[in-house]
N, C-alpha and C. Protein backbone atom coordinates (compact mmCIF):
# COMPACT_ATOMS: atom_id res chain seq x y z
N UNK A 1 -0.24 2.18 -21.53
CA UNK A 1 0.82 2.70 -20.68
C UNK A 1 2.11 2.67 -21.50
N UNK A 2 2.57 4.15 -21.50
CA UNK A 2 3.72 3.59 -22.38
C UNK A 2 5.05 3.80 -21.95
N UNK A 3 6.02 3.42 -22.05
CA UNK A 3 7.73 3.00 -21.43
C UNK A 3 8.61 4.51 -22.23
N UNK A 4 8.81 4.71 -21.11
CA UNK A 4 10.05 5.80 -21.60
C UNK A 4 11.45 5.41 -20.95
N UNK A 5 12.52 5.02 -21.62
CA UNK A 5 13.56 4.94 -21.01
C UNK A 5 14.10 6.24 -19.85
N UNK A 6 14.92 5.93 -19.23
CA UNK A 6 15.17 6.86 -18.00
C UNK A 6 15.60 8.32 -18.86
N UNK A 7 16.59 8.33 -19.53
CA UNK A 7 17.48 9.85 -20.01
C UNK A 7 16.53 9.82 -21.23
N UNK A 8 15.08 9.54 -21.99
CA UNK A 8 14.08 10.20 -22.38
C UNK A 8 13.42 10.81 -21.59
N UNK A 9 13.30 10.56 -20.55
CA UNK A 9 12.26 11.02 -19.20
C UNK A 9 12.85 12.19 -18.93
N UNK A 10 14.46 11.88 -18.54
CA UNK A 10 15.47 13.12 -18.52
C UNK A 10 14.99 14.14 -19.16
N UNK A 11 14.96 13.83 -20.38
CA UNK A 11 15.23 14.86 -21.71
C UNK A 11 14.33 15.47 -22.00
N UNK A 12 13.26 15.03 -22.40
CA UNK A 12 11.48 15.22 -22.80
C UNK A 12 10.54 15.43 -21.38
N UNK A 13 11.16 15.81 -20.34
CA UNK A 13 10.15 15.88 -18.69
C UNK A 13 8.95 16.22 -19.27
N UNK A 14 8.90 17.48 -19.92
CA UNK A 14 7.52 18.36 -20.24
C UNK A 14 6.98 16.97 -20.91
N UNK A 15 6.92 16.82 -21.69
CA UNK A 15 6.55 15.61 -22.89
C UNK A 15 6.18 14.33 -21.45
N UNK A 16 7.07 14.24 -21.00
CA UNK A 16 6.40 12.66 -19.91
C UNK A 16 5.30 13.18 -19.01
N UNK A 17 5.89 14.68 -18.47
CA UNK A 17 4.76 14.86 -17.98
C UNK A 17 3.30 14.78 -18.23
N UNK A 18 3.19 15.27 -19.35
CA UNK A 18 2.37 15.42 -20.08
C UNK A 18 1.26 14.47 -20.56
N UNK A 19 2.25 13.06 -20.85
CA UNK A 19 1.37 12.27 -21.70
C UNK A 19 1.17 11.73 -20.14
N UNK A 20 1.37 11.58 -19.15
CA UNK A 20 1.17 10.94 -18.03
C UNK A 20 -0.20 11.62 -18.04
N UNK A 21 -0.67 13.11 -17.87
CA UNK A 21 -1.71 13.63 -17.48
C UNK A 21 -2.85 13.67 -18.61
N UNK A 22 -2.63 13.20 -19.94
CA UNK A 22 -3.16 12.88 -20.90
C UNK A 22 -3.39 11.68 -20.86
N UNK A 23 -2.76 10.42 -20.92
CA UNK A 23 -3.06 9.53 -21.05
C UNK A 23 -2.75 8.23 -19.70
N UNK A 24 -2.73 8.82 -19.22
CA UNK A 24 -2.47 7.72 -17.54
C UNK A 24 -0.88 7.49 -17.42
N UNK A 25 -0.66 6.47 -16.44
CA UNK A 25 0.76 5.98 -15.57
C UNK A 25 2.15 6.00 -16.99
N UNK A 26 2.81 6.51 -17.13
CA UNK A 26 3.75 6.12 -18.01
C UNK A 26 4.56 5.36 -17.12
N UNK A 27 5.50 4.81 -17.70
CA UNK A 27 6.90 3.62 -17.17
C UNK A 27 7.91 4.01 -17.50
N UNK A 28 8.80 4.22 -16.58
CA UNK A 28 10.33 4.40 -16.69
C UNK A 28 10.92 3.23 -16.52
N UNK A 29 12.26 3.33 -17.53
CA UNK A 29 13.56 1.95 -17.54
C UNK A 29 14.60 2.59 -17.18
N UNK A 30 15.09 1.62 -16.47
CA UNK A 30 16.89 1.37 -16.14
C UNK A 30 17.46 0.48 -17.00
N UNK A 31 17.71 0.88 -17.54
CA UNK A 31 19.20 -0.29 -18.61
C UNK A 31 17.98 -1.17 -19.16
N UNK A 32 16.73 -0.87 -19.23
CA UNK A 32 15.81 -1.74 -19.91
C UNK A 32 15.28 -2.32 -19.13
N UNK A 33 14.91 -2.06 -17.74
CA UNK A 33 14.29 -2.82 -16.46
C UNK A 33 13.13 -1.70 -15.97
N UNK A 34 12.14 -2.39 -16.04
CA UNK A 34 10.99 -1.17 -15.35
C UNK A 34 11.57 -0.76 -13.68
N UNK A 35 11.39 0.45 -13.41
CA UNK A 35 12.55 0.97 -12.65
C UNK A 35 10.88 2.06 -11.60
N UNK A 36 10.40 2.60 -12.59
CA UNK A 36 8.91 3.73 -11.77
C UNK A 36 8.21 3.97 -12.77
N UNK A 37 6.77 4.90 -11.98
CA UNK A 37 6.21 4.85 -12.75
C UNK A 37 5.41 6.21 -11.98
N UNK A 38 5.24 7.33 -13.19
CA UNK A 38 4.70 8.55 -13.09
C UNK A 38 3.19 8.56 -13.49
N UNK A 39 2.09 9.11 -12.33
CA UNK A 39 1.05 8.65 -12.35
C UNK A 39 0.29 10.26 -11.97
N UNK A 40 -0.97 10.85 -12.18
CA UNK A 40 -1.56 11.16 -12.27
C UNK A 40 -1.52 11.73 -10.93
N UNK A 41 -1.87 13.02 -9.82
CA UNK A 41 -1.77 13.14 -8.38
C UNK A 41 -3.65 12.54 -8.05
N UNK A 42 -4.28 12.36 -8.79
CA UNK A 42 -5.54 11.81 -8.69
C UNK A 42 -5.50 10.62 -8.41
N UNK A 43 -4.68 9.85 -9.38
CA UNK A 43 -4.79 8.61 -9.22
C UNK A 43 -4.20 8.11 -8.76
N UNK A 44 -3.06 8.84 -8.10
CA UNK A 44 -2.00 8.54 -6.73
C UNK A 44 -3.23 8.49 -5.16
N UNK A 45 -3.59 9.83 -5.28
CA UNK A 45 -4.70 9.86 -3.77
C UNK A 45 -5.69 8.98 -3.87
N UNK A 46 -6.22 8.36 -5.44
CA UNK A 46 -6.93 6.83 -5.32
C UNK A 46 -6.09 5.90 -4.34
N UNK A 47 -5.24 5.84 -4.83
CA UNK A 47 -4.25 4.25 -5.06
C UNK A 47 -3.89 4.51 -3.58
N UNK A 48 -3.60 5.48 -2.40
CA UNK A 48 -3.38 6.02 -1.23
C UNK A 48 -4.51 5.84 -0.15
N UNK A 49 -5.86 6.27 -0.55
CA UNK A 49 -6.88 5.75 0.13
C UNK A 49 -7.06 4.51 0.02
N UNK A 50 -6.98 4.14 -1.26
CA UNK A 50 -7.94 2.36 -1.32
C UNK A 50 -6.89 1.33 -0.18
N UNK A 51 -5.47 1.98 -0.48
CA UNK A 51 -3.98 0.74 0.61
C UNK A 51 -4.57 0.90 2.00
N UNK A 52 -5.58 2.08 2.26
CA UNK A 52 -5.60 2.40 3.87
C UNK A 52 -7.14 2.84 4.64
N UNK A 53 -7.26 1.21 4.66
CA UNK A 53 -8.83 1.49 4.71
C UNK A 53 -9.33 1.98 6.50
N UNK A 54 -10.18 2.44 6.24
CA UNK A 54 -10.42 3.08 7.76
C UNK A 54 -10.57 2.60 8.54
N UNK A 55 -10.68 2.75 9.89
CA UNK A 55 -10.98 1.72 11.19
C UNK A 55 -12.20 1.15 10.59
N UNK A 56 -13.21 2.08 10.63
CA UNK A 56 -14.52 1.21 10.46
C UNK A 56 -14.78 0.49 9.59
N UNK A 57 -13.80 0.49 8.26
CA UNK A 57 -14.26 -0.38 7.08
C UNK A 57 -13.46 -1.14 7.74
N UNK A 58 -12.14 -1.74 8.13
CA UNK A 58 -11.62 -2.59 8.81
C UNK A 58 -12.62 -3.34 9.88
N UNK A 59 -13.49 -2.83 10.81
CA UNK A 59 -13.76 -3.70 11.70
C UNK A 59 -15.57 -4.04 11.15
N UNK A 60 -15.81 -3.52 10.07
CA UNK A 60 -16.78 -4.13 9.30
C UNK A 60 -16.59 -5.56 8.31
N UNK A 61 -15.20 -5.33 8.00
CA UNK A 61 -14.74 -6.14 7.17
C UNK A 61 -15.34 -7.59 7.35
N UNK A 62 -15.62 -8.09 5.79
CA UNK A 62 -16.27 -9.87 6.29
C UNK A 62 -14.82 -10.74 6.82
N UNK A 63 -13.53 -10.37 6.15
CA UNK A 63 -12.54 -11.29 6.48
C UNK A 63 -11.31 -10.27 7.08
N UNK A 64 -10.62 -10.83 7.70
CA UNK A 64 -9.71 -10.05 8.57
C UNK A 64 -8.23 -10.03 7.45
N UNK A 65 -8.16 -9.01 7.81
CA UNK A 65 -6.93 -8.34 7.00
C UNK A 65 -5.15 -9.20 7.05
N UNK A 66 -4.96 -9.91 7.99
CA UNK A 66 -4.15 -10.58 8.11
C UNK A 66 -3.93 -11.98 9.38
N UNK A 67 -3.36 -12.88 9.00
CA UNK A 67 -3.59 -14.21 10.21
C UNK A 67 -2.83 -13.33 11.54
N UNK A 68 -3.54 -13.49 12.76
CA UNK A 68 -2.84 -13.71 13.72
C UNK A 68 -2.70 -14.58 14.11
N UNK A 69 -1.58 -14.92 15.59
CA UNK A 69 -1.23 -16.35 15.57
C UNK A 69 -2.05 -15.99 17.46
N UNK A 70 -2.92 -17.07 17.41
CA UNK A 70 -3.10 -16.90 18.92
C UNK A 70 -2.68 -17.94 19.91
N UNK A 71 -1.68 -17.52 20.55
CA UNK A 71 -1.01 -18.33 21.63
C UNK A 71 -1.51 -19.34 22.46
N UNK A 72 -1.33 -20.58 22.59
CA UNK A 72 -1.88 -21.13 23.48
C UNK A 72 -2.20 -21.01 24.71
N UNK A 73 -3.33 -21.23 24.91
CA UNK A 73 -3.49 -21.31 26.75
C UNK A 73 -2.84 -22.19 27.35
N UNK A 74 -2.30 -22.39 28.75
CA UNK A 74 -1.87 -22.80 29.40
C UNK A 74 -2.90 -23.14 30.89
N UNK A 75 -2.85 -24.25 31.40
CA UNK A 75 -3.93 -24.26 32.14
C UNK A 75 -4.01 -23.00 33.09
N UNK A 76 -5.32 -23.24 33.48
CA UNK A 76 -5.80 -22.08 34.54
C UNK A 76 -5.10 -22.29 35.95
N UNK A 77 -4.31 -21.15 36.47
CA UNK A 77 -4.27 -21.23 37.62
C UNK A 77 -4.38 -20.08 38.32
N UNK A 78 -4.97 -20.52 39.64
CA UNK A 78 -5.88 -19.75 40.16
C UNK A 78 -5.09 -19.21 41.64
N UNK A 79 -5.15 -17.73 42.04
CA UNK A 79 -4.48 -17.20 42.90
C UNK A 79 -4.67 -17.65 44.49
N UNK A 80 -4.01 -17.96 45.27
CA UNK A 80 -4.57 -18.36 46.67
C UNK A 80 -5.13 -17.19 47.17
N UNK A 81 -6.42 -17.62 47.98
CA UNK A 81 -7.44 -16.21 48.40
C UNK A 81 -6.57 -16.40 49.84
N UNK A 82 -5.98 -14.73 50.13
CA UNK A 82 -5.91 -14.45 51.30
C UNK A 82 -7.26 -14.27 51.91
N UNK A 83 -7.11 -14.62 53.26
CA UNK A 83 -8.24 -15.10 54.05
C UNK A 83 -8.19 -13.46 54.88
N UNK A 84 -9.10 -13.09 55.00
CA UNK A 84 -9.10 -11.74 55.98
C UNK A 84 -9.49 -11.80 57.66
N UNK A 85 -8.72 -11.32 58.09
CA UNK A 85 -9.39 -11.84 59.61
C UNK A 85 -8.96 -11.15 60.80
């Protein structure tokens, strides 16, 4: 993966584009800080499906996707039966 500063990216687009679709994800910098990253539209609609898995792979799942917190019960209480008459 290789780093192109931001105003190379600017400058050379065709060229970033390029090696992105040649050779995978390139990296853009800010002032020398990884800043984005230009990726493939293939390997974007990978990276898009795999974050969003379907109901059914969700409720197949062996472990659940995040803790819920389940509230305590509070004792049972029970409604007075109106009497009919």
């Amino acid at each position: 993966m290789r780093t192109w500063p931001v105003q190379e990216a600017k400058a050379r687009f065709s060229a970033f584009l390029e090696a992105s679709l040649r050779e995978g994800p390139q990296v853009v910098t800010k002032r020398g800080v990884e800043a984005a990253v230009l990726v493939p539209v293939e390997e974007w609609r990978h990276l898009q499906r795999s974050a969003r898995p379907t109901l059914k792979e969700l409720l197949l799942a062996d472990t659940p996707r995040a803790e819920m917190q389940v509230p305590a019960r509070g004792r049972l209480r029970r409604r007075a039966r109106a009497n009919s008459g």
